[in-house]
C-alpha atoms as a PDB file:
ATOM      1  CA  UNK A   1       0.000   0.000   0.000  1.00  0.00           C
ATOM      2  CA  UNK A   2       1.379   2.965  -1.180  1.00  0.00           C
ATOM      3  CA  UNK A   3       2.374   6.346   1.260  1.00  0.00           C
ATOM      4  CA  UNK A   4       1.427   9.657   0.472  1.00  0.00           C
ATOM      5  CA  UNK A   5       2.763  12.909   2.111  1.00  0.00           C
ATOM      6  CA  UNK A   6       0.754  15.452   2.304  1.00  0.00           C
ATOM      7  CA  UNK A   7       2.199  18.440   3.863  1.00  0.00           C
ATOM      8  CA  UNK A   8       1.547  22.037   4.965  1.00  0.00           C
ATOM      9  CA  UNK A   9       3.992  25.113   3.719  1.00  0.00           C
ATOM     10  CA  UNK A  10       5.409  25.240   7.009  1.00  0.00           C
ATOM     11  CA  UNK A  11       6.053  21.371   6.968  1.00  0.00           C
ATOM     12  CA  UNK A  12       7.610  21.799   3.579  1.00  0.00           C
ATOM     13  CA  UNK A  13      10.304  24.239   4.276  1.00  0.00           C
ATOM     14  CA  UNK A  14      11.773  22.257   7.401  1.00  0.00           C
ATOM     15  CA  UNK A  15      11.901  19.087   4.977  1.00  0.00           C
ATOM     16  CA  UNK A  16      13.764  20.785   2.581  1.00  0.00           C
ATOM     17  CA  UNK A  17      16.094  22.354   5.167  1.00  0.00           C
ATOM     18  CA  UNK A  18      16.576  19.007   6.365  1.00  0.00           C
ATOM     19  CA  UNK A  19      20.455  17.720   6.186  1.00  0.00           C
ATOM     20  CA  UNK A  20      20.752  15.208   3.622  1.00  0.00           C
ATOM     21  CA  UNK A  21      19.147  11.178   4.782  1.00  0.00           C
ATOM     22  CA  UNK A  22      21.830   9.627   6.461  1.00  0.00           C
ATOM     23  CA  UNK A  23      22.466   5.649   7.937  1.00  0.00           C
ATOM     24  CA  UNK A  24      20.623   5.293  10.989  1.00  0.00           C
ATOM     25  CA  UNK A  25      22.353   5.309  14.106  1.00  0.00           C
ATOM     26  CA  UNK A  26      21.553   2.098  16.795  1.00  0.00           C
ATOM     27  CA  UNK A  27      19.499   4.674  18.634  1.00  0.00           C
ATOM     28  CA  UNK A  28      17.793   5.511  16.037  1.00  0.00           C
ATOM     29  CA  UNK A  29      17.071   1.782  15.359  1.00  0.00           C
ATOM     30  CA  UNK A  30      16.106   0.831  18.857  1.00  0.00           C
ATOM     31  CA  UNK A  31      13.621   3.821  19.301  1.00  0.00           C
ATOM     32  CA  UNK A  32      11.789   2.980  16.104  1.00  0.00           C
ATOM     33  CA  UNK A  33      11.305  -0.388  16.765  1.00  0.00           C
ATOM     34  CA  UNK A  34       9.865   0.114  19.727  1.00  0.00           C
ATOM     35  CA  UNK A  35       7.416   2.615  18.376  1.00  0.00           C
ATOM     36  CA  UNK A  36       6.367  -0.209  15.273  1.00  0.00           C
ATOM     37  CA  UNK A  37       5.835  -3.076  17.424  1.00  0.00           C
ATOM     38  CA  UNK A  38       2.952  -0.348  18.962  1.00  0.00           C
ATOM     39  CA  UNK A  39       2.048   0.733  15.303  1.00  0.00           C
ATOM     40  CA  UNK A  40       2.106  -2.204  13.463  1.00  0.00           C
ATOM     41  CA  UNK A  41      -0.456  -4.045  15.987  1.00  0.00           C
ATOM     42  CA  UNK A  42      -2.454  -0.748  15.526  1.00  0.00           C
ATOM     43  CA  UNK A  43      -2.592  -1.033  12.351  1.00  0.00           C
ATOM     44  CA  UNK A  44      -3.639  -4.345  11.549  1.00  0.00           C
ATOM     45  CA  UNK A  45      -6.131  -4.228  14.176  1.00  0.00           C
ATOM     46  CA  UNK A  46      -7.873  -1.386  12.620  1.00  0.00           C
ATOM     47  CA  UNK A  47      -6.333  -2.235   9.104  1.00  0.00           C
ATOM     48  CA  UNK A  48      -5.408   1.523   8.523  1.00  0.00           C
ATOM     49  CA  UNK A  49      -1.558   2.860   7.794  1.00  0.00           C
ATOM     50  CA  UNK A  50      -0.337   4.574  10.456  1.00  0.00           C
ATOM     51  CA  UNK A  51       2.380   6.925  10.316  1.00  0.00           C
ATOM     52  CA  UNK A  52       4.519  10.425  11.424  1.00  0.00           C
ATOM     53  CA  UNK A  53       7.997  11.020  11.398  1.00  0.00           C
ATOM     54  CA  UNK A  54      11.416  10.395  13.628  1.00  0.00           C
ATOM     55  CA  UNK A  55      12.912  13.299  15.374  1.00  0.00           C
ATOM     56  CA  UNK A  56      16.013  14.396  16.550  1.00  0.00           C
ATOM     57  CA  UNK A  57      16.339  16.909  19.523  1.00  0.00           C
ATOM     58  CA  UNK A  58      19.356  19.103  20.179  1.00  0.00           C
ATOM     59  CA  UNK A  59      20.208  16.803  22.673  1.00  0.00           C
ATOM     60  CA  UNK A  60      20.505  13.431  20.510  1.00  0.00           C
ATOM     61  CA  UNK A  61      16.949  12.086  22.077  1.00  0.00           C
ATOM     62  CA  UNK A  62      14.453  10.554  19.180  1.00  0.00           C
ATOM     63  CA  UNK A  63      11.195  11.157  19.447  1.00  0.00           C
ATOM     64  CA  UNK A  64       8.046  10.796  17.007  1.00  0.00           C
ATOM     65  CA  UNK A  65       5.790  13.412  15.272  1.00  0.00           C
ATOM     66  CA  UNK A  66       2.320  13.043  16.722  1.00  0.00           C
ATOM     67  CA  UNK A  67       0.600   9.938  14.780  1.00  0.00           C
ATOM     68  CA  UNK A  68      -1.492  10.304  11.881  1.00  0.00           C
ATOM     69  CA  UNK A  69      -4.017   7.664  10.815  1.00  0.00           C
ATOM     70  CA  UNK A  70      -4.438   7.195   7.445  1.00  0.00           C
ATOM     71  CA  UNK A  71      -6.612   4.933   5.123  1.00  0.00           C
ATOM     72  CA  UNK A  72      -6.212   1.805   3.147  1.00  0.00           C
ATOM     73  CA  UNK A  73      -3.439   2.806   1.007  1.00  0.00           C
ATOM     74  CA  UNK A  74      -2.204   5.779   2.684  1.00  0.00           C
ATOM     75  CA  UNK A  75      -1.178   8.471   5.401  1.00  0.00           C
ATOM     76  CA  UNK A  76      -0.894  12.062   5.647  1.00  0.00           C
ATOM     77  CA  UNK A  77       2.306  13.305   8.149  1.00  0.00           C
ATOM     78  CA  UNK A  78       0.996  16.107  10.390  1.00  0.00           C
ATOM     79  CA  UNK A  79       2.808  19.352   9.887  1.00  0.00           C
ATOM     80  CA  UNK A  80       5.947  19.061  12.633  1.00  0.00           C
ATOM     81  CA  UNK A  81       6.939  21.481  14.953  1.00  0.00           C
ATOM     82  CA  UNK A  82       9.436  23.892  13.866  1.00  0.00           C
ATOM     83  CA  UNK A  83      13.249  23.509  15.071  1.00  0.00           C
ATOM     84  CA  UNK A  84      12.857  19.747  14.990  1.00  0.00           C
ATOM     85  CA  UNK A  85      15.728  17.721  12.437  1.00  0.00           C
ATOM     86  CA  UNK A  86      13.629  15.060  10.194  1.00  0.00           C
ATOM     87  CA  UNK A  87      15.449  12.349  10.375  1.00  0.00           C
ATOM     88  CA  UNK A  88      13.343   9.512   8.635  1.00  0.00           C
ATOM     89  CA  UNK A  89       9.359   8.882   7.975  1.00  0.00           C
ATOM     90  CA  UNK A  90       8.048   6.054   9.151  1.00  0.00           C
ATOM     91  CA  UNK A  91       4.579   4.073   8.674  1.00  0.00           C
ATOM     92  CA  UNK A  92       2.748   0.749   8.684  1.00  0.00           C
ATOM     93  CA  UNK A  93       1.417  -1.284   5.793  1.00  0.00           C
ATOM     94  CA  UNK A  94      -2.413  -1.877   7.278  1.00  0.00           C
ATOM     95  CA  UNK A  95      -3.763  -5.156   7.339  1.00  0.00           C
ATOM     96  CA  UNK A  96      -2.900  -8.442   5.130  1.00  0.00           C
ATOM     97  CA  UNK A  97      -4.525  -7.821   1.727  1.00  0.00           C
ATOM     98  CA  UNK A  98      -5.150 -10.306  -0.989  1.00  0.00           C
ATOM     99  CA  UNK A  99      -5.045  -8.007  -4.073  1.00  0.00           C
ATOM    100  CA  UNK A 100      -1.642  -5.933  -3.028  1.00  0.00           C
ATOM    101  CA  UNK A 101       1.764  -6.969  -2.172  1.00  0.00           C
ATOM    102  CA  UNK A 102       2.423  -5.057   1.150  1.00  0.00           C
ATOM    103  CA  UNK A 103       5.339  -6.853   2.790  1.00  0.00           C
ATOM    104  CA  UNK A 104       7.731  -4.814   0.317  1.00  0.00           C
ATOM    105  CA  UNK A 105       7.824  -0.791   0.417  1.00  0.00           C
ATOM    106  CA  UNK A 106       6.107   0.320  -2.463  1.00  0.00           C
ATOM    107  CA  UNK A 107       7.624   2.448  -5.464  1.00  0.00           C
ATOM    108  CA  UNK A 108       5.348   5.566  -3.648  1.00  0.00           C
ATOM    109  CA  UNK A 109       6.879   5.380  -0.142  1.00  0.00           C
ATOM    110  CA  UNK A 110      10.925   4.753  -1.575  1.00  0.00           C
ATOM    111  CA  UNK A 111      10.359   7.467  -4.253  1.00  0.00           C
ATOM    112  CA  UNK A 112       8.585   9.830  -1.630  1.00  0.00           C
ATOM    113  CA  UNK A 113      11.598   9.643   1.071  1.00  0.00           C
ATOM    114  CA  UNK A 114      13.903   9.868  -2.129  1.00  0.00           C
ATOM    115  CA  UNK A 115      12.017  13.481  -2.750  1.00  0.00           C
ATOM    116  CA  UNK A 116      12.505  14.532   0.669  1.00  0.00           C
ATOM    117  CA  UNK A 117      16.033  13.595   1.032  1.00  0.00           C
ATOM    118  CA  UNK A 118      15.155  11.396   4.167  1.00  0.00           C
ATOM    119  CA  UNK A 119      15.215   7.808   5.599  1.00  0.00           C
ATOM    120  CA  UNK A 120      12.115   5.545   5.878  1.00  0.00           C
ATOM    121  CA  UNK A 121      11.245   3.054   8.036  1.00  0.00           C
ATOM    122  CA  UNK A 122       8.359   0.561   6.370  1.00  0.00           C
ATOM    123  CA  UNK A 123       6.340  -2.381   8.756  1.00  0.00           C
ATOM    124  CA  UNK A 124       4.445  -5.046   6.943  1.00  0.00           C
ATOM    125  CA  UNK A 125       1.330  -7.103   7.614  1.00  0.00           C
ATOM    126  CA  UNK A 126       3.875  -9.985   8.028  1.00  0.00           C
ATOM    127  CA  UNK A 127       5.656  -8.004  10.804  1.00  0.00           C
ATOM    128  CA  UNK A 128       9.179  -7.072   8.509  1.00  0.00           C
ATOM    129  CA  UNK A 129      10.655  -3.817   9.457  1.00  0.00           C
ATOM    130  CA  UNK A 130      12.183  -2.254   6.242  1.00  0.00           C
ATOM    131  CA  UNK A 131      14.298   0.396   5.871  1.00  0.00           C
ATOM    132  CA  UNK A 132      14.596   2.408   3.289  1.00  0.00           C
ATOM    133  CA  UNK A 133      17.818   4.960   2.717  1.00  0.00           C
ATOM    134  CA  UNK A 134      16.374   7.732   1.156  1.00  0.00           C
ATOM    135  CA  UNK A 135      19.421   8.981  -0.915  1.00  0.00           C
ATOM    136  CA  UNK A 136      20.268   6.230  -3.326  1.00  0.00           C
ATOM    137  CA  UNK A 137      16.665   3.483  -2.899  1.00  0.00           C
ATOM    138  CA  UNK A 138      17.653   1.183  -1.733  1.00  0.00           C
ATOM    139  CA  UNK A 139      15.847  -1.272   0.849  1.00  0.00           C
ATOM    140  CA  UNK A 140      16.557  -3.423   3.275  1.00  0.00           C
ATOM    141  CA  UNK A 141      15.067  -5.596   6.044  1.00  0.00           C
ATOM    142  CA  UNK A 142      15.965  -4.164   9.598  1.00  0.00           C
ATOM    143  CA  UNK A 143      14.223  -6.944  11.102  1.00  0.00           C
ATOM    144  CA  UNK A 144      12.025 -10.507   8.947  1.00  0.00           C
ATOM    145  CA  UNK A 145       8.723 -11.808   9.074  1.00  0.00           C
ATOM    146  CA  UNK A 146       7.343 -11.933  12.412  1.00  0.00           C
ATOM    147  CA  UNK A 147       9.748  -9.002  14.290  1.00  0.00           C
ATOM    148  CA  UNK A 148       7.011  -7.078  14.381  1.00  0.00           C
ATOM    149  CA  UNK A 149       3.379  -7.736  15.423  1.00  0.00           C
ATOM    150  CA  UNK A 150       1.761  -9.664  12.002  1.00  0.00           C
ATOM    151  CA  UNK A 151      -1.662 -10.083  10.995  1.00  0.00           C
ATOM    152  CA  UNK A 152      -2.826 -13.088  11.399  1.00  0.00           C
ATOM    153  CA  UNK A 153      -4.589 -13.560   8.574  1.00  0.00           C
ATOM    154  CA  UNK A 154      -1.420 -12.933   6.750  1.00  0.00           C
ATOM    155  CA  UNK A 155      -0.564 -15.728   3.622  1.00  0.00           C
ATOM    156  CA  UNK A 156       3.223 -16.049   3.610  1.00  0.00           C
ATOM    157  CA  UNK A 157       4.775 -15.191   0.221  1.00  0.00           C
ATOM    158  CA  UNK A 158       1.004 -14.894  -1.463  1.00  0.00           C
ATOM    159  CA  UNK A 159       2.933 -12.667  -3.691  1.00  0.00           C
ATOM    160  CA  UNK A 160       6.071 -14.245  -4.472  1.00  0.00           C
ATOM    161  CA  UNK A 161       9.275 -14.408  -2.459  1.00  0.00           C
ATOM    162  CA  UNK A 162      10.436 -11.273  -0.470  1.00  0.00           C
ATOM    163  CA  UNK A 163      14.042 -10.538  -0.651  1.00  0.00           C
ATOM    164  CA  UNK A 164      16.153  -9.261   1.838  1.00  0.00           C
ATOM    165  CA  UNK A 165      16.864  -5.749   0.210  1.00  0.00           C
ATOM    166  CA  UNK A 166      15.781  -4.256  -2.895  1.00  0.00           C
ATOM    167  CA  UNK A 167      16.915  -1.691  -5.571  1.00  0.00           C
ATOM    168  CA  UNK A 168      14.609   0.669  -6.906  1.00  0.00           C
ATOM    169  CA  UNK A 169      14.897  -0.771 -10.361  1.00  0.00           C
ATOM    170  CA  UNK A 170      14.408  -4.633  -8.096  1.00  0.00           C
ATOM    171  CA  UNK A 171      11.113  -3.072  -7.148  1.00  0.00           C
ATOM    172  CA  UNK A 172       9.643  -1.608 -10.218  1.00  0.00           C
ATOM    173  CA  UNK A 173      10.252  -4.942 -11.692  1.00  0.00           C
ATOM    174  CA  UNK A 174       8.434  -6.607  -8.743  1.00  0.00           C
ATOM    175  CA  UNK A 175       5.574  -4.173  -9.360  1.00  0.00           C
ATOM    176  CA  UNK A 176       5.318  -4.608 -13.054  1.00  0.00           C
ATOM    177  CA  UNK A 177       6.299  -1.280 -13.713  1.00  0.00           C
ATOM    178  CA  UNK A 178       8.968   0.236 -15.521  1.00  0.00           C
ATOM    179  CA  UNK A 179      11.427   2.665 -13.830  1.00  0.00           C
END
């Protein structure tokens, strides 16, 4: 299920004053999973995508933006608080579907933290943690099937084998879709 930003002016300006997306750090790491074992149960329960964005304070603490629910397929990001450095999006994939492939980031949510020069973290309905380096596309699983809270109505591989990491070219051709 695909992730769309939707932003204010204000939220705008801080994302593109944002430093450039960077590795994440094991703090980093740590916080967010924490905050998608919460999410991800959330989410399947009420088969929505959930999502916000991580912060950095001045003083190296993480925290998140406050959460926004979204709908099948996607999530709006609340507008964040001025002063605050974006370090990555994050959201969940909603509940097990049969007709979409969720337990890969789509082309929308790799492409979207590629426009905003920032990091993405991705759950699944299988309960994989992906994440996404928002320079260069490329994907990989923080954590497999299962490290997360997973839906239990969710068919293992329904739609074909899920790699450890991806390319952005990898993914278009998983999707059918050329680059």
């Amino acid at each position: 299920m695909f992730f769309r930003i939707l932003f204010s002016a204000t939220m705008a300006l801080s994302l593109l004053s944002a430093p450039a997306a960077r590795a994440q750090s094991g703090q980093e790491a740590a916080f967010v999973l924490g905050l998608m074992e919460s999410m991800n149960a959330l989410s399947v329960r009420f088969n929505r995508e959930v999502c916000g964005y991580i912060l950095r304070h001045p003083n190296g603490a993480y925290s998140s933006t406050k959460v926004s629910w979204g709908g099948l397929a996607s999530c709006a990001s609340l507008p964040i608080e001025e002063g605050m450095e974006v370090v990555s999006s994050w959201h969940t994939h909603a509940a097990y579907a049969v007709d979409y492939d969720g337990e890969v980031p789509s082309i929308q949510d790799v492409e979207g933290d590629m426009s905003l020069g920032v990091n993405g973290w991705v759950g699944t309905p299988g309960g994989r943690l992906w994440f996404v380096d928002g320079l260069n596309g490329t994907m990989r699983q923080f954590c497999g099937r299962g490290c997360l809270p997973e839906d239990p109505n969710f068919v293992p591989e329904d739609h074909g084998a899920v790699f450890e990491s991806y390319t952005l070219d990898r993914l278009y051709t998983r999707f059918g879709r050329d680059p």
